[in-house]
C-alpha atoms as a PDB file:
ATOM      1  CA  UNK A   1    -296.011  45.497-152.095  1.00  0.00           C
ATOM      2  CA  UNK A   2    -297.313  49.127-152.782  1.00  0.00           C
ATOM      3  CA  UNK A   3    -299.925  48.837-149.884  1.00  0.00           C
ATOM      4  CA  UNK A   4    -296.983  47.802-147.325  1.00  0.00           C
ATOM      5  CA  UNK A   5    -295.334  50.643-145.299  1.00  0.00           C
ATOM      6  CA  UNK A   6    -291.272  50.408-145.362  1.00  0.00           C
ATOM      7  CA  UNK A   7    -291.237  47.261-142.666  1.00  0.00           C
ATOM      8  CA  UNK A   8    -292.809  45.458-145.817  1.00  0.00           C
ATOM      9  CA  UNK A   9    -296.461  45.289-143.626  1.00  0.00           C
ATOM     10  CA  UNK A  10    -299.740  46.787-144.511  1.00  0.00           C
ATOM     11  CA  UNK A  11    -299.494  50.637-143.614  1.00  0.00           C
ATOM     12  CA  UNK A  12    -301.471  51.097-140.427  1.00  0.00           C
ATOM     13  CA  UNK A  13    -303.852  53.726-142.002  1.00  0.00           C
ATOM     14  CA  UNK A  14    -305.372  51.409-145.087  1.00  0.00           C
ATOM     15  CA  UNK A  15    -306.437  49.075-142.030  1.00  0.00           C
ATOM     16  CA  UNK A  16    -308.188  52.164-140.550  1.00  0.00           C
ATOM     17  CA  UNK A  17    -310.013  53.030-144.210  1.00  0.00           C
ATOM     18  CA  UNK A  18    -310.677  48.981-144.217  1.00  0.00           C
ATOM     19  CA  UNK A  19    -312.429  49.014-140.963  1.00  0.00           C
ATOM     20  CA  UNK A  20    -314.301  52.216-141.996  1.00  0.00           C
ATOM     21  CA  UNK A  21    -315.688  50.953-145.193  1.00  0.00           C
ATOM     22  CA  UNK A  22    -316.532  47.618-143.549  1.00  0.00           C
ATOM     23  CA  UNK A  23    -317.815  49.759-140.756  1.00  0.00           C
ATOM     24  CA  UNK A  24    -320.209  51.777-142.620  1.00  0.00           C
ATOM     25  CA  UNK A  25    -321.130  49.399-145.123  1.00  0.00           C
ATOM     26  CA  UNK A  26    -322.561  47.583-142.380  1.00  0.00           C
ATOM     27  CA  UNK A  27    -324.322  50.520-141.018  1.00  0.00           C
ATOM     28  CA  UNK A  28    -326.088  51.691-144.315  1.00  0.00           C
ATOM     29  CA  UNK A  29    -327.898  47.818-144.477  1.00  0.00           C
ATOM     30  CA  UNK A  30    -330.187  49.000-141.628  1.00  0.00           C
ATOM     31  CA  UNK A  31    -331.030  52.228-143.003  1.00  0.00           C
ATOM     32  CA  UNK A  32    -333.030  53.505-145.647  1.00  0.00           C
ATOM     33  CA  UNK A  33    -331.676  53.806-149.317  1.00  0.00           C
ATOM     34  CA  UNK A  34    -329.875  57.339-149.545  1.00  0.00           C
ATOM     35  CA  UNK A  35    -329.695  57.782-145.755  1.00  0.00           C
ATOM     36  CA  UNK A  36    -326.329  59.903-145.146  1.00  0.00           C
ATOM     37  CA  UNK A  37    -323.813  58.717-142.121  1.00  0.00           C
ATOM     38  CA  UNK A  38    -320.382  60.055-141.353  1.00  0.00           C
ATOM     39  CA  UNK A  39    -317.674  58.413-138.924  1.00  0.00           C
ATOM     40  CA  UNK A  40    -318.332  60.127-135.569  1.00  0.00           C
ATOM     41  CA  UNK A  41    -315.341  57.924-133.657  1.00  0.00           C
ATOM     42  CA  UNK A  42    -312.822  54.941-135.016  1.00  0.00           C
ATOM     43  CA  UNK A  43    -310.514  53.688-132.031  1.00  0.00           C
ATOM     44  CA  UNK A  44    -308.076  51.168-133.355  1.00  0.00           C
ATOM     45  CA  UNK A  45    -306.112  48.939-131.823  1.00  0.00           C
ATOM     46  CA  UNK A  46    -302.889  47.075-133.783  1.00  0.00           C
ATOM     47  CA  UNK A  47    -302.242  43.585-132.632  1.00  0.00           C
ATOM     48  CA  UNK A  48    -300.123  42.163-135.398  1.00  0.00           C
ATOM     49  CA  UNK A  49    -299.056  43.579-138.911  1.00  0.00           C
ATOM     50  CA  UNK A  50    -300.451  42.305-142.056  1.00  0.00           C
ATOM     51  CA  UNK A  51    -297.336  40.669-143.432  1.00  0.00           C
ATOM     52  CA  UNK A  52    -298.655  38.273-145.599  1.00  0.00           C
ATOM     53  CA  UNK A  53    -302.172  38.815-146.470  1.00  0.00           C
ATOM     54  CA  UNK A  54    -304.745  39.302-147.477  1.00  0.00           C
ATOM     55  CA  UNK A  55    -306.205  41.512-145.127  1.00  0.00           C
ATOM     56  CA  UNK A  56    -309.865  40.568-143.883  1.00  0.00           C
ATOM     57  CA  UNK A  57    -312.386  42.623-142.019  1.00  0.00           C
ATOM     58  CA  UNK A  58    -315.451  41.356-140.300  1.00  0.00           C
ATOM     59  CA  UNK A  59    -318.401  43.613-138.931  1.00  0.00           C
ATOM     60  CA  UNK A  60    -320.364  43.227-135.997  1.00  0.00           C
ATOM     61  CA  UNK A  61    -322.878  45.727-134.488  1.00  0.00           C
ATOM     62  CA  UNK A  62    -322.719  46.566-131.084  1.00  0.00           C
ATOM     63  CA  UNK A  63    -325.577  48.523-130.707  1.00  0.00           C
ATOM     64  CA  UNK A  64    -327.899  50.129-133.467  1.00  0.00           C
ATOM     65  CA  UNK A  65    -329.609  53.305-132.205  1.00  0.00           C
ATOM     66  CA  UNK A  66    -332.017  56.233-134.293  1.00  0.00           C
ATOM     67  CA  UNK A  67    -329.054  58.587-134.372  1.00  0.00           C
ATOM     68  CA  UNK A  68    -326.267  56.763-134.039  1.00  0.00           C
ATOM     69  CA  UNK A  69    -324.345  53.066-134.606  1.00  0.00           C
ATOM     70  CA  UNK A  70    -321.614  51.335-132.897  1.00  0.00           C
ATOM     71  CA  UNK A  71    -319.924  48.428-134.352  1.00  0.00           C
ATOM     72  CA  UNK A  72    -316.977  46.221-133.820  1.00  0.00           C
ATOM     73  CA  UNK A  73    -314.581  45.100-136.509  1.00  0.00           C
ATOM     74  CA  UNK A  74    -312.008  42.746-136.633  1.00  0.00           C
ATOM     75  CA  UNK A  75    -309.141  42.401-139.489  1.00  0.00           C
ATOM     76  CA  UNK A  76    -307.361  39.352-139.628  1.00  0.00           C
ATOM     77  CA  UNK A  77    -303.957  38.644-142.142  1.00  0.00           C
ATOM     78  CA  UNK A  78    -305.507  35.353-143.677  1.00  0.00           C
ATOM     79  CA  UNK A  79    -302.105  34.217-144.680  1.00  0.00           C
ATOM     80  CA  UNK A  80    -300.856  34.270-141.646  1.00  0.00           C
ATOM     81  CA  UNK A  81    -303.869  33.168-140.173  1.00  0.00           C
ATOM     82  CA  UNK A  82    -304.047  35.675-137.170  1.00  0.00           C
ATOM     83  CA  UNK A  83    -305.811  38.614-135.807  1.00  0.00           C
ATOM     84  CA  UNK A  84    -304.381  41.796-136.635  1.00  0.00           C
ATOM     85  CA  UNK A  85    -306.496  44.706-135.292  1.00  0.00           C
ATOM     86  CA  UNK A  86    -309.778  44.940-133.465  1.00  0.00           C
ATOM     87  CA  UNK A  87    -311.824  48.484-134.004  1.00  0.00           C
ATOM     88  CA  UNK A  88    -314.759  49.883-132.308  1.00  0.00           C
ATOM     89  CA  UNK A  89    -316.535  52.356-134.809  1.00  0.00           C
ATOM     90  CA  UNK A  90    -319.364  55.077-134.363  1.00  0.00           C
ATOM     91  CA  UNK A  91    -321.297  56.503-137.096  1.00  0.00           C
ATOM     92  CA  UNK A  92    -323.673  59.563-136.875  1.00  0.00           C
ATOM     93  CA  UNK A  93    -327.114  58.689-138.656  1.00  0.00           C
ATOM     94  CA  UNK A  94    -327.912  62.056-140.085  1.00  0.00           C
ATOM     95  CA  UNK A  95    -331.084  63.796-141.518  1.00  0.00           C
ATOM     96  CA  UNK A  96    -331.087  63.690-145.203  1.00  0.00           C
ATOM     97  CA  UNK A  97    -330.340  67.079-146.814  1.00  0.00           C
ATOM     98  CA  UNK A  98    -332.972  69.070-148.276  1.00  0.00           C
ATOM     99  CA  UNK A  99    -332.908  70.023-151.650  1.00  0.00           C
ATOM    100  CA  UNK A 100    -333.201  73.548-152.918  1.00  0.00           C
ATOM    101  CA  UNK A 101    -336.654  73.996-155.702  1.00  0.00           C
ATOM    102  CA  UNK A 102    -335.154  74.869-159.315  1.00  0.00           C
ATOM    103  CA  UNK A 103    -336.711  77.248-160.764  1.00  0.00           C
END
């Protein structure tokens, strides 16, 4: 109940942060350990609200490039046993910061 918006279904935006994590999690398997990404575009689209849960997201990728990902997640309400949202995400791949010497 505290995740649901005031129609009593998941608010719109956790889905968003649950195909983003999904998303990304996805994207840092590929890459080396300590490789920084950032969300470059998330398009959403709502089919059906997540009324009774729980909310499940599956990744795909779409296409896995030096500088840049694209993947395709689904979220599904299991208890209602129906697709909720489909996403296509980007992420940047970018160059690892370089530390300033201590002295």
């Amino acid at each position: 109940p505290h995740l649901a918006n005031s129609n009593g279904v998941m608010q719109g935006g956790l889905i968003a942060t649950l195909i983003d994590i999904v998303g990304g999690r996805l994207v840092l398997r590929g890459l080396s350990p300590g490789q920084p990404i950032a969300t470059s575009d998330l398009t959403v689209h709502y089919l059906a609200p997540v009324a009774i849960g729980p909310a499940r997201a599956q990744a795909t990728v779409l296409r896995r490039g030096r500088r840049s990902v694209v993947i395709s997640v689904e979220v599904h309400d299991v208890g209602a046993d129906r697709l909720a949202a489909v996403s296509t995400i980007a992420f940047a791949v970018l160059q690892p910061r370089q530390t300033e010497p201590t002295t």
